[in-house]
Protein backbone atom coordinates (compact mmCIF):
# COMPACT_ATOMS: atom_id res chain seq x y z
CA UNK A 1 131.99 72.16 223.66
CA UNK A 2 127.94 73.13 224.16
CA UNK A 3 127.18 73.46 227.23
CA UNK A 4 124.58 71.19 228.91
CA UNK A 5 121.17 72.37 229.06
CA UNK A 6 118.77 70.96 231.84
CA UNK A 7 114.91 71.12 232.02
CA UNK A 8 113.73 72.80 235.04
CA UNK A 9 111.25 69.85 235.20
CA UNK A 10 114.06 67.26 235.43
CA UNK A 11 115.21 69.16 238.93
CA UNK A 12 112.29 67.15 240.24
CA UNK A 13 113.60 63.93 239.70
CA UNK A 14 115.87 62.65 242.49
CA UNK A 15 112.82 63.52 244.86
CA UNK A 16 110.18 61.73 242.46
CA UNK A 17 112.27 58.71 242.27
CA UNK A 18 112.32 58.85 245.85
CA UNK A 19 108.31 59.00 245.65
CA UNK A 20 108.05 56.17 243.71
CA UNK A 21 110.00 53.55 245.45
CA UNK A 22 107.57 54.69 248.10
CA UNK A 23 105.14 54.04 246.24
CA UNK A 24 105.93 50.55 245.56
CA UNK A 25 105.24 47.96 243.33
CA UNK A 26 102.13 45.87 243.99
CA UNK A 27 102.74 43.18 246.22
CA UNK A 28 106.13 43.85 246.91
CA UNK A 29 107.61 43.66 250.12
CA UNK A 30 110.50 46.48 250.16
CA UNK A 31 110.60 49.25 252.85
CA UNK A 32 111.51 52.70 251.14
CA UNK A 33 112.95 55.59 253.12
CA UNK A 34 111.94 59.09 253.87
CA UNK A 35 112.09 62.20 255.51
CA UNK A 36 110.52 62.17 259.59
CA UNK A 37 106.91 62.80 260.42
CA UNK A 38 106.85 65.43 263.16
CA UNK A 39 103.76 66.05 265.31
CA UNK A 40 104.02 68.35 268.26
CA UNK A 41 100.53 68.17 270.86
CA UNK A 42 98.98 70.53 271.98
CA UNK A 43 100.16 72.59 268.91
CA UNK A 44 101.84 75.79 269.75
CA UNK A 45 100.06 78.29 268.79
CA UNK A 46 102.16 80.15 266.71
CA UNK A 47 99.64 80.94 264.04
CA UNK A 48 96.10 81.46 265.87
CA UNK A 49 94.85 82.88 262.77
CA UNK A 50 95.54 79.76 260.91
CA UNK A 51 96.26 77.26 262.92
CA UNK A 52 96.39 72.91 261.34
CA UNK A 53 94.61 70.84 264.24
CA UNK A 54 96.97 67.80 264.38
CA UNK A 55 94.21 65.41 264.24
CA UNK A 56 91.72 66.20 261.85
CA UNK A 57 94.42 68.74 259.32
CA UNK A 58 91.67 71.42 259.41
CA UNK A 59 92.26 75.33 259.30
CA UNK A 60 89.33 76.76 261.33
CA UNK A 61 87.78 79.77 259.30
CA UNK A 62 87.39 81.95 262.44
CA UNK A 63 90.96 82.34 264.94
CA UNK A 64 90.26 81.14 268.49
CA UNK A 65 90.83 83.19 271.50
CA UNK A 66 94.47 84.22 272.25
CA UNK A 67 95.50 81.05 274.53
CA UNK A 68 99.08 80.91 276.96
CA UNK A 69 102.08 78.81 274.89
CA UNK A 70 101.27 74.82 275.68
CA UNK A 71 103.84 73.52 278.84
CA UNK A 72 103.16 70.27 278.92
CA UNK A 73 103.81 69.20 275.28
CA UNK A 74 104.83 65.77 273.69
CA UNK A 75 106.51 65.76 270.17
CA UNK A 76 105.55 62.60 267.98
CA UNK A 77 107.57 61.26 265.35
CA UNK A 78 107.16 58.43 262.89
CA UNK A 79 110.44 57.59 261.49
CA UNK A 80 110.56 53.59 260.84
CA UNK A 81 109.03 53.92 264.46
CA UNK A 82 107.13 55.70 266.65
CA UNK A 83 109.00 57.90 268.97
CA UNK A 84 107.41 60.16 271.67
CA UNK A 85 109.90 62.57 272.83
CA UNK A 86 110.34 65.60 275.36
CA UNK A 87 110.78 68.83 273.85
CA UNK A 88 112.69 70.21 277.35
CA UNK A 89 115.51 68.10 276.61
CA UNK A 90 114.94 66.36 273.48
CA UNK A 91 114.53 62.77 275.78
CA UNK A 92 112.59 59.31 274.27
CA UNK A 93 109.98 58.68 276.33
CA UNK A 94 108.56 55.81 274.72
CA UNK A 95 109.13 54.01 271.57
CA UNK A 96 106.54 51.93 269.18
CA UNK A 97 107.24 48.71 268.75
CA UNK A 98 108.80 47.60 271.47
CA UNK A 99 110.83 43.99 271.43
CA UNK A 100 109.89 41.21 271.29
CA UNK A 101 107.88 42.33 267.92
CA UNK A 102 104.56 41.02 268.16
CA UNK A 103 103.53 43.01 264.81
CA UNK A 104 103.79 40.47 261.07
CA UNK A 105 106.10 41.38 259.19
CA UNK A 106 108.14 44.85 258.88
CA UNK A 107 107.14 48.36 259.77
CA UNK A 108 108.21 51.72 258.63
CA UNK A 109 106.36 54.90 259.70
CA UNK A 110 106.98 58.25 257.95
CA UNK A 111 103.55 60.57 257.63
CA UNK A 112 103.18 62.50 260.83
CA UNK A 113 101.05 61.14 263.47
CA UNK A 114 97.41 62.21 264.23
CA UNK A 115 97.16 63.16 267.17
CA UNK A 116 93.92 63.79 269.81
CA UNK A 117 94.04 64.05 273.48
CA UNK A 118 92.99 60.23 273.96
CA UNK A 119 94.67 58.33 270.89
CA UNK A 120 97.88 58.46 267.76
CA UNK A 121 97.34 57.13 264.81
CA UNK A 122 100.07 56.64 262.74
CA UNK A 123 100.27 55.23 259.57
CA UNK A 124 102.82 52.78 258.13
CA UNK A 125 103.82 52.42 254.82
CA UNK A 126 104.03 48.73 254.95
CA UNK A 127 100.42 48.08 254.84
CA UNK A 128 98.52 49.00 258.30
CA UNK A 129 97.32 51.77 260.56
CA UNK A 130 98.11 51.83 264.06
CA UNK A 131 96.21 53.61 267.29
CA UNK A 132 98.20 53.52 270.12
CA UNK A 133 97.94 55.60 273.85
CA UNK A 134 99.56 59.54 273.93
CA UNK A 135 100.88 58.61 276.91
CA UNK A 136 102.63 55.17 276.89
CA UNK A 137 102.43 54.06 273.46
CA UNK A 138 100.73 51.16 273.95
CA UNK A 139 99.12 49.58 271.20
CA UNK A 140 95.32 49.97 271.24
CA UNK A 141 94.57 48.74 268.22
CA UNK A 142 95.29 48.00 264.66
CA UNK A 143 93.88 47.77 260.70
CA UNK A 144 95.23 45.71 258.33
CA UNK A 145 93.57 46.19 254.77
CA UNK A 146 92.32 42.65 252.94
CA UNK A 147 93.45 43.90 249.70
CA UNK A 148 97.28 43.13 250.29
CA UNK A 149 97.91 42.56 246.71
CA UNK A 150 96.30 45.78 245.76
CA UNK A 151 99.17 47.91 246.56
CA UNK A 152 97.32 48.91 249.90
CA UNK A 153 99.91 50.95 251.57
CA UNK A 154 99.56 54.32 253.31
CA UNK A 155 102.17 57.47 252.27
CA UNK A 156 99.81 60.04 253.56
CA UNK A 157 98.46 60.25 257.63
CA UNK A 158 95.25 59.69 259.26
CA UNK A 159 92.43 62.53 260.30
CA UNK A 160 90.51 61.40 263.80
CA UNK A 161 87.28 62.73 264.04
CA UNK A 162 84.89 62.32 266.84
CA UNK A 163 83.50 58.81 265.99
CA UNK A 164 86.23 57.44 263.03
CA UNK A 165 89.48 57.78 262.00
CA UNK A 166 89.71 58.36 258.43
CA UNK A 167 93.02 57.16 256.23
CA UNK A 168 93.75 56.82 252.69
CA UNK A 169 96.14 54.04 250.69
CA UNK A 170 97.76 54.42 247.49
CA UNK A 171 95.62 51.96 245.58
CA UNK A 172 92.82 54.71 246.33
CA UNK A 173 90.72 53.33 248.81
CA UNK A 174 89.85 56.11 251.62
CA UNK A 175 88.38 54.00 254.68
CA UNK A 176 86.18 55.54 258.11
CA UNK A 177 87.13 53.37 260.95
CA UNK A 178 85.91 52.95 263.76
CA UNK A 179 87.76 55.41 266.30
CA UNK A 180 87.43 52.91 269.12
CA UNK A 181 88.71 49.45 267.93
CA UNK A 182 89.72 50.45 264.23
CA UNK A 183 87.16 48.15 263.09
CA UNK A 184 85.96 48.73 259.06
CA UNK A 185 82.65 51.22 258.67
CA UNK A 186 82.89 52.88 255.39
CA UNK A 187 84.84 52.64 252.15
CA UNK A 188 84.77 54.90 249.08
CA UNK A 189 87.06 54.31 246.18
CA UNK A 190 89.09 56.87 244.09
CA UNK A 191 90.27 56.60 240.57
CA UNK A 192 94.15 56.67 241.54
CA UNK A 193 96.53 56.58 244.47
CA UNK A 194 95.97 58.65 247.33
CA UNK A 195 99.08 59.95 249.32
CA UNK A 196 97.71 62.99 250.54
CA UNK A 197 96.20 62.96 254.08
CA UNK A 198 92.85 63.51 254.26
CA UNK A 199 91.43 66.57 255.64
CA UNK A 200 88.15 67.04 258.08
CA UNK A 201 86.11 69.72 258.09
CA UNK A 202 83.47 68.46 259.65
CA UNK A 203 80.30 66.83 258.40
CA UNK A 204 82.83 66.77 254.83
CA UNK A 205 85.63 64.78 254.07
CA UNK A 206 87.90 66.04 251.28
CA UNK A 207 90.52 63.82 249.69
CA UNK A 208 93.08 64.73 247.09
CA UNK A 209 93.66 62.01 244.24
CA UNK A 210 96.71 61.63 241.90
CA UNK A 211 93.15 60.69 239.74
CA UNK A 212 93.26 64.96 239.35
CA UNK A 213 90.43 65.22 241.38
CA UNK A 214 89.30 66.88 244.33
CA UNK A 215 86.61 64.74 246.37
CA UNK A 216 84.31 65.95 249.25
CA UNK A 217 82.50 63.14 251.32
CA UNK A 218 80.35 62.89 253.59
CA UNK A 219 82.31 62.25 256.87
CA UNK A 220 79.60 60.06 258.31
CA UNK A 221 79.14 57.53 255.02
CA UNK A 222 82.08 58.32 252.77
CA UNK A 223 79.04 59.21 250.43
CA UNK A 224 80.47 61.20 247.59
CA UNK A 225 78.74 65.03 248.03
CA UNK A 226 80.86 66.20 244.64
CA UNK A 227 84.14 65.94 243.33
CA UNK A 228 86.22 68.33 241.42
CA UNK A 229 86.47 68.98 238.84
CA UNK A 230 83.34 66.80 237.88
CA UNK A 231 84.19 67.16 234.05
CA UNK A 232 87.02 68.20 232.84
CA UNK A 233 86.17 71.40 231.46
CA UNK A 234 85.14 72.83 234.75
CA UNK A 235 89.20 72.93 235.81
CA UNK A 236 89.53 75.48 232.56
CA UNK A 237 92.75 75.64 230.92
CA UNK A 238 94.78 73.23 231.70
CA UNK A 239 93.36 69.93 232.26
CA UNK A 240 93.81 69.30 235.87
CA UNK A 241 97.12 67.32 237.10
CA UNK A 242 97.43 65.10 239.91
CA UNK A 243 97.45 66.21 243.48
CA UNK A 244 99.52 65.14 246.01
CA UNK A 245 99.18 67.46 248.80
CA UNK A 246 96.27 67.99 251.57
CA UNK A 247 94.19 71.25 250.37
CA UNK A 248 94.10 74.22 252.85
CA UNK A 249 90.94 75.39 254.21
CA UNK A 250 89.59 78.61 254.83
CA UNK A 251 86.34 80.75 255.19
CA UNK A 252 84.77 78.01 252.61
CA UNK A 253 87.68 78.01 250.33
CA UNK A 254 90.22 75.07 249.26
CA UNK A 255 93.98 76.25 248.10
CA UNK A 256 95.81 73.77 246.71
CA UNK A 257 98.57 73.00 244.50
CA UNK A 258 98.38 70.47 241.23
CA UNK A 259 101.25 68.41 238.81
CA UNK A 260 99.66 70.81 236.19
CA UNK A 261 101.98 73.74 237.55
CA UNK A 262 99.00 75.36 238.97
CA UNK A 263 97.91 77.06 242.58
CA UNK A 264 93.64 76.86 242.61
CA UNK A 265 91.60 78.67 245.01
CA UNK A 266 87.76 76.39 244.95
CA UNK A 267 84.60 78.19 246.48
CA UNK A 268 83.54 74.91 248.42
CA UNK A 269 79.76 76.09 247.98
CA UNK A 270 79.54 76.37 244.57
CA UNK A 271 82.21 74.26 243.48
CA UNK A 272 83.82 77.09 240.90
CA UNK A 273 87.25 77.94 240.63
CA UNK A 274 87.77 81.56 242.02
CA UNK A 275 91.05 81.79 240.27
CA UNK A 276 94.76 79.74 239.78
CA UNK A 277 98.08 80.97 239.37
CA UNK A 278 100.51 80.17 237.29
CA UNK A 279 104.09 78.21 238.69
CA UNK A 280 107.11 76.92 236.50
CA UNK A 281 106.80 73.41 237.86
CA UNK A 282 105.02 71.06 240.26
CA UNK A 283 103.44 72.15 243.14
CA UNK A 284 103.95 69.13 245.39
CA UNK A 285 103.76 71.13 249.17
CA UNK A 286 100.31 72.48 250.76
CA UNK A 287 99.83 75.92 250.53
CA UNK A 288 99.34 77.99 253.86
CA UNK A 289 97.00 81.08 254.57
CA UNK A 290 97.71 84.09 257.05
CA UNK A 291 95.46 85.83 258.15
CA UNK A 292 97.26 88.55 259.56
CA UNK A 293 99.08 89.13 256.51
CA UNK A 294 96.34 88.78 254.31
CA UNK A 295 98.67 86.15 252.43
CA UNK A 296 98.36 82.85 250.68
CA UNK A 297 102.00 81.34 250.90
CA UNK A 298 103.27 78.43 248.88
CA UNK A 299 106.10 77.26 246.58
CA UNK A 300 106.78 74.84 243.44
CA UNK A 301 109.77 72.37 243.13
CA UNK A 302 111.61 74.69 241.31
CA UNK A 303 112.32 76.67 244.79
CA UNK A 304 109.96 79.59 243.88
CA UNK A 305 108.27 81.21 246.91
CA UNK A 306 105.18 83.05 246.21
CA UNK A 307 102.72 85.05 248.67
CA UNK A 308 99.16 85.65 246.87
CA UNK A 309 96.71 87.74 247.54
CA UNK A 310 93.95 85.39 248.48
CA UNK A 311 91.10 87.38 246.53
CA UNK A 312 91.93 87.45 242.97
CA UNK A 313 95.42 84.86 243.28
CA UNK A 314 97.11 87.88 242.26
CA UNK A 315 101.25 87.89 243.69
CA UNK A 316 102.09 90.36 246.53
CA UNK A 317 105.61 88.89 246.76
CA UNK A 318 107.60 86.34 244.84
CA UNK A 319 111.60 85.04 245.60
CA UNK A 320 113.53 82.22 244.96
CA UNK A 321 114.62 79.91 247.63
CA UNK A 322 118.42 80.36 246.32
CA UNK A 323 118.86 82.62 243.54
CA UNK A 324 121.21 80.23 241.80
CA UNK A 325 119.80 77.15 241.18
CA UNK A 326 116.12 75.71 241.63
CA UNK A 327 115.89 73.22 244.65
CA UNK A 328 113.07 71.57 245.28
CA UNK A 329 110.63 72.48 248.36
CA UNK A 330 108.65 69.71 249.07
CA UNK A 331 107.58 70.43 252.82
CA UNK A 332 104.76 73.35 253.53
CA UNK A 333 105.70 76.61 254.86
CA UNK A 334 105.27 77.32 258.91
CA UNK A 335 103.82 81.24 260.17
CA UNK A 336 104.80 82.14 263.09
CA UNK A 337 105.15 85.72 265.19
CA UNK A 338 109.03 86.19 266.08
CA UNK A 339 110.25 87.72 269.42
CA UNK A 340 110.52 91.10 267.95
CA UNK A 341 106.93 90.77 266.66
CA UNK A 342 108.01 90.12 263.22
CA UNK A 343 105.27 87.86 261.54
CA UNK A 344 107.27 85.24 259.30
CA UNK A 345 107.23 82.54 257.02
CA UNK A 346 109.72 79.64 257.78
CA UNK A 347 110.65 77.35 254.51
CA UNK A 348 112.55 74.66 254.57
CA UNK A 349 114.81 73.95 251.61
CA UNK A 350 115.86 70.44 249.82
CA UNK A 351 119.32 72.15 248.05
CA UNK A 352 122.50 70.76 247.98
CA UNK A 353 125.58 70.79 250.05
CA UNK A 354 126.40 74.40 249.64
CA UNK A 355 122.92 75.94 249.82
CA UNK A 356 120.96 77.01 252.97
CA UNK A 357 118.27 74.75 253.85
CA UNK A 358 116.06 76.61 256.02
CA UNK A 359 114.51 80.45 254.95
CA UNK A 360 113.01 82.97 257.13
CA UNK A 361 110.63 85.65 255.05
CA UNK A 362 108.36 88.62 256.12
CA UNK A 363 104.91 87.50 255.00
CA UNK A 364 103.95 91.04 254.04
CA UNK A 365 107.14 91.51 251.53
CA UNK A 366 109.53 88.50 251.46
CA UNK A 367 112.49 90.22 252.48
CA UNK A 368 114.34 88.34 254.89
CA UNK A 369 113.68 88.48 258.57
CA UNK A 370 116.80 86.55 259.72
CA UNK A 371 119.78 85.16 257.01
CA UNK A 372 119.14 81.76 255.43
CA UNK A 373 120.70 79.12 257.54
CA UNK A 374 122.89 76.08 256.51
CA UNK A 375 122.12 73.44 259.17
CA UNK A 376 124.81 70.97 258.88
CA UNK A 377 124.01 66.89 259.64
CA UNK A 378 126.76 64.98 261.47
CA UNK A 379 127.80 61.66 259.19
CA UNK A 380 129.80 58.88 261.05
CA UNK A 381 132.03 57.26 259.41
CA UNK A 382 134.25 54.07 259.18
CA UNK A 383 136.34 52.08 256.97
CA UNK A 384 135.44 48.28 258.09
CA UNK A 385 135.18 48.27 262.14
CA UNK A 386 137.69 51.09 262.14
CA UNK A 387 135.77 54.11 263.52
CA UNK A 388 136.75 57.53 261.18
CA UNK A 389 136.30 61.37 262.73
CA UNK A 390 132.66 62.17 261.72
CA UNK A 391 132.20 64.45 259.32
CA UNK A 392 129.48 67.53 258.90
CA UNK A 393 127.61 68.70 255.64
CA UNK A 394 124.61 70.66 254.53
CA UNK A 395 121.90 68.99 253.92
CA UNK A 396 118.22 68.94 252.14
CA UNK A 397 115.65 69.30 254.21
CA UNK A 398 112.10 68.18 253.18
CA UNK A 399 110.02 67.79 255.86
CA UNK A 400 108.56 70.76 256.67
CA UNK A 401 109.35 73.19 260.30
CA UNK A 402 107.74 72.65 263.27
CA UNK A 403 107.12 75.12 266.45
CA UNK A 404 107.24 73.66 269.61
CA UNK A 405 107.27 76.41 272.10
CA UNK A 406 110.19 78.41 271.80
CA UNK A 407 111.64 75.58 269.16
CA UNK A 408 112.29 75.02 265.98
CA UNK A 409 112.37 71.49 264.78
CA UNK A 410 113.42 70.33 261.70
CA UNK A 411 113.93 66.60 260.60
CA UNK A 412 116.24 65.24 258.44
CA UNK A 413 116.06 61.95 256.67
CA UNK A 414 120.29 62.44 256.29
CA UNK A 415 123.04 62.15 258.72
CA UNK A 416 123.10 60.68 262.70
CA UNK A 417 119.83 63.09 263.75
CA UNK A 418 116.42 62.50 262.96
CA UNK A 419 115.67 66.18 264.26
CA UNK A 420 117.06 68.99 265.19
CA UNK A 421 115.48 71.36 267.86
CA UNK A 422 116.35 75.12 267.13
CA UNK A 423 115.59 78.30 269.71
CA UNK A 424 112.83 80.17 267.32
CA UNK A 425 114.55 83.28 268.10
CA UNK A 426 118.66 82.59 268.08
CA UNK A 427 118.49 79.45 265.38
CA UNK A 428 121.13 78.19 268.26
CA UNK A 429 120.73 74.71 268.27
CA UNK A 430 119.31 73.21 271.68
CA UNK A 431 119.10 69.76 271.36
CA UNK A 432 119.53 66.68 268.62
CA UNK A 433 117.64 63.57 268.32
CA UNK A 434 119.26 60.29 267.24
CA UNK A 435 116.55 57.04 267.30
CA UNK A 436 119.25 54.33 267.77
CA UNK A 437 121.30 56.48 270.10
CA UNK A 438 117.58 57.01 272.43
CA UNK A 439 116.75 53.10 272.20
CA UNK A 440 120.15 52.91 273.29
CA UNK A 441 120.00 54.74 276.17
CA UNK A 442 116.46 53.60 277.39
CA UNK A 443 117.94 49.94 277.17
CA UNK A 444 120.66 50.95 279.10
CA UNK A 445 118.24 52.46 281.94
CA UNK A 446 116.32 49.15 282.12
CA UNK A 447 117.53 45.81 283.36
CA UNK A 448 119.75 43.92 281.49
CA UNK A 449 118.51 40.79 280.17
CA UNK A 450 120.24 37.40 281.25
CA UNK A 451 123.91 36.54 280.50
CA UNK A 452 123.76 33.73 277.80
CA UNK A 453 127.18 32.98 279.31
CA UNK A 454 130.28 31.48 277.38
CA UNK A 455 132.86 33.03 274.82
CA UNK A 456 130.03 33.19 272.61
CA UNK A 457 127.84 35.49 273.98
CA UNK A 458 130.64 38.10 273.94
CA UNK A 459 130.01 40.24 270.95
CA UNK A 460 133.42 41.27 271.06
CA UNK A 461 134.76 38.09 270.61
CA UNK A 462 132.15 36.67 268.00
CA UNK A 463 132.91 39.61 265.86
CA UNK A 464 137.08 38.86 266.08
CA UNK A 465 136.17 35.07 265.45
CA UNK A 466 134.47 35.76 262.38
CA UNK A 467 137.10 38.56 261.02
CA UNK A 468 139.50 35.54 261.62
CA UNK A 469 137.90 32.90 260.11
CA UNK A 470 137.36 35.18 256.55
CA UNK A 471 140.88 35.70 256.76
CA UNK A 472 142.15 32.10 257.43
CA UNK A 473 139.72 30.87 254.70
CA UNK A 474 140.82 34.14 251.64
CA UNK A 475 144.62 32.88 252.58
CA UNK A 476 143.52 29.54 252.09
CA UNK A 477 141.84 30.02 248.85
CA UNK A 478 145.09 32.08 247.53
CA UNK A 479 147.72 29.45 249.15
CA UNK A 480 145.67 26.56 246.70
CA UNK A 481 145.61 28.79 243.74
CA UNK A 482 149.06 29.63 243.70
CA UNK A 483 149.88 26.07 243.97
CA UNK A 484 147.60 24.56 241.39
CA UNK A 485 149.11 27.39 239.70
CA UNK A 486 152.85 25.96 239.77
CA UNK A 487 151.51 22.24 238.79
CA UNK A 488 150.52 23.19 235.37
């Protein structure tokens, strides 16, 4: 029998089917699914060198002053809602929307939140951008594009800058509103979707287009300032693919990963490519730069981790996520310093039920720094009403790791947790989140609302009355057939 051969590129396409149906058809009104958007404020500063403000997405060139580990930090996560959530003990503290819904239509919220010290803005796939309070989720204010035939939904997150808030839908409109009532000021229109989020640096805006260009604008006007490449030639050899992933910044250059199996390093000033390196397959995650490593870190969706030397894009290091297969990585790596000093590379992994889902490399030579882990998701289960033991699996992961503080956080789009909070230095997992279980539990801590009163505001019974009367009326229907059976 010959044995059955499989392109590498067709490893890609349980996760790009999973992109489309996010992307949509126009005008329809279907909620996909995806993996958790994780924001932790103020950011732990496990990578001073490098570190992504969780507003704006910008890697400042020069590292700040050493500054003590945040206390008082919130964790946001969009996940069909808004959850904000206490990293001491993994606790909801508030949840966005709230019944009674007072929001048309449904919402579901996936990109990680921007985040500053006065506002969130999340963004939900649906069709609308929300800014609500850090503190008590409040709503402060919302957007809701005209063009709602037009495919006008948002995959990627917002940037907040000092006087807009900057988003991006997938029918390619990028919009500046206005940062205190999300009012309309500027508009510029790409060629193609946009899912990545757009990323200030700022007086420049630079957007990523699956239109296989790179655009800077001008953060106060949307004003195009130049786009890349601006013919085709200046990309070389290939033609440049689509990009889907916010470009990394640093010291005037933009890494970032294409569809054209490509890694690019772009001088910002004079808009040449310095060099690109070669993959085996899409390069769907942002790329990350250490500085104390000297190392540009990224990976393809055929699970190959490189580290480059950010001069000449030449490799310093290069492993595979698991040696047997390729899985996808989707999510962008996280630096971080371990206890013992160790300076690391964390990688989450979307593999399959046997392989490990999480990876923790040296930056300066790959090797490992602690063994892969297989974090396991709890499934319930149940065969009609009947509750069944749950049962536990590896899973993908492909949102990428978080620090907060001493944590680890990792979210999962599989199984009863949303996230799963990790001690950085053990793996040992301190906490779980479960979004119905913490709505739950925060209804159960409030008031209870009025007894409707009667046999028929008992759930209990309305679910055995309705188990009955399917039964009654299936014997019924068999009882009649059988006899009109024996009359012919």
């Amino acid at each position: 029998m010959k044995a059955l051969s499989i392109s590498p590129r067709l490893l890609a396409i349980p996760l790009l089917t999973l992109a489309v149906f996010l992307a949509g058809c126009a005008g329809s009104p279907s909620v996909g699914t995806s993996w958790p958007g994780i924001t932790v404020y103020p950011a732990t500063p496990v990578n001073a060198a490098a570190e992504v403000d969780a507003s704006t997405g910008a890697i400042p060139a020069v590292a700040p002053a050493p500054a003590a580990v945040a206390t008082s930090q919130t964790i946001y996560m969009a996940y069909h809602k808004v959850y904000a959530i206490d990293p001491a003990n993994g606790k909801m503290k508030w949840v966005f929307p709230t019944p009674p819904a007072t929001l048309s239509g449904a919402q579901a919220f996936y990109a990680p939140p921007a985040v500053s010290d006065d506002l969130i803005v999340v963004t939900d796939y649906v069709d609308t951008v929300f800014a609500l309070s850090p503190d008590t989720g409040e709503n402060k204010w919302y957007f809701k594009p005209a063009e709602q035939k037009d495919r006008s939904r948002f995959v990627g997150g917002a940037a907040i800058g000092d006087k807009y808030v900057y988003v991006a839908s997938v029918n390619g409109v990028v919009r500046a509103l206005n940062k205190k009532d999300g009012t309309e000021a500027h508009i510029f229109k790409a060629a193609d979707q946009v899912w990545a989020t757009p990323l200030l640096d700022g007086d420049t805006l630079y957007v990523a287009s699956f239109d296989r260009h790179i655009y800077a604008l001008d953060a106060a006007t949307l004003s195009l300032k130049w786009k890349f490449p601006d013919k085709p030639e200046d990309a070389g050899d290939p033609p440049m693919g689509p990009i889907v992933s916010t470009p990394t910044l640093h010291k005037g250059i933009l890494y970032f990963g294409s569809f054209n199996y490509h890694v690019y390093a772009l001088d910002t000033a004079t808009r040449q490519v310095r060099w690109k390196y070669d993959t085996t397959n899409w390069v769907w995650s942002s790329p990350v730069y250490d500085e104390v490593s000297n190392r540009l870190i990224g990976a393809d969706l055929d699970g190959h981790i490189f580290a480059l030397n950010p001069e000449d894009g030449s490799p310093a290091w290069k492993v595979d996520a698991v040696p047997s297969s390729r899985t996808p990585i989707v999510g962008a790596p996280l630096l971080a310093t371990r206890p013992d000093t160790t300076r690391v590379v964390y990688i989450t992994v979307g593999g399959g039920p046997t392989e490990p889902n999480l990876l923790t490399l040296k930056t300066d030579d790959g090797t490992e720094a602690k063994s892969p882990n297989s974090l396991q998701a709890t499934f319930d289960n149940a065969i009609l009403f009947i509750p069944l033991d749950p049962t536990q699996r590896v899973i993908p992961i492909f949102a990428p790791p978080v620090a907060a503080n001493d944590l680890l956080l990792l979210g999962a789009q599989e199984g009863k947790y949303q996230i799963y909070a990790l001690d950085s230095a053990t793996f040992e997992n301190k906490w779980q989140f479960n979004s119905t279980q913490a709505e739950d539990d925060a209804k159960k801590a409030s008031p209870p609302p009025a007894d409707q009163g009667g046999l028929f505001g008992n759930s209990t019974f309305t679910t055995v009355l309705l188990i009955g009367s399917l039964f009654v009326l299936l014997l019924t229907f068999l009882t009649n057939r059988r006899q009109g059976g024996k009359g012919k």
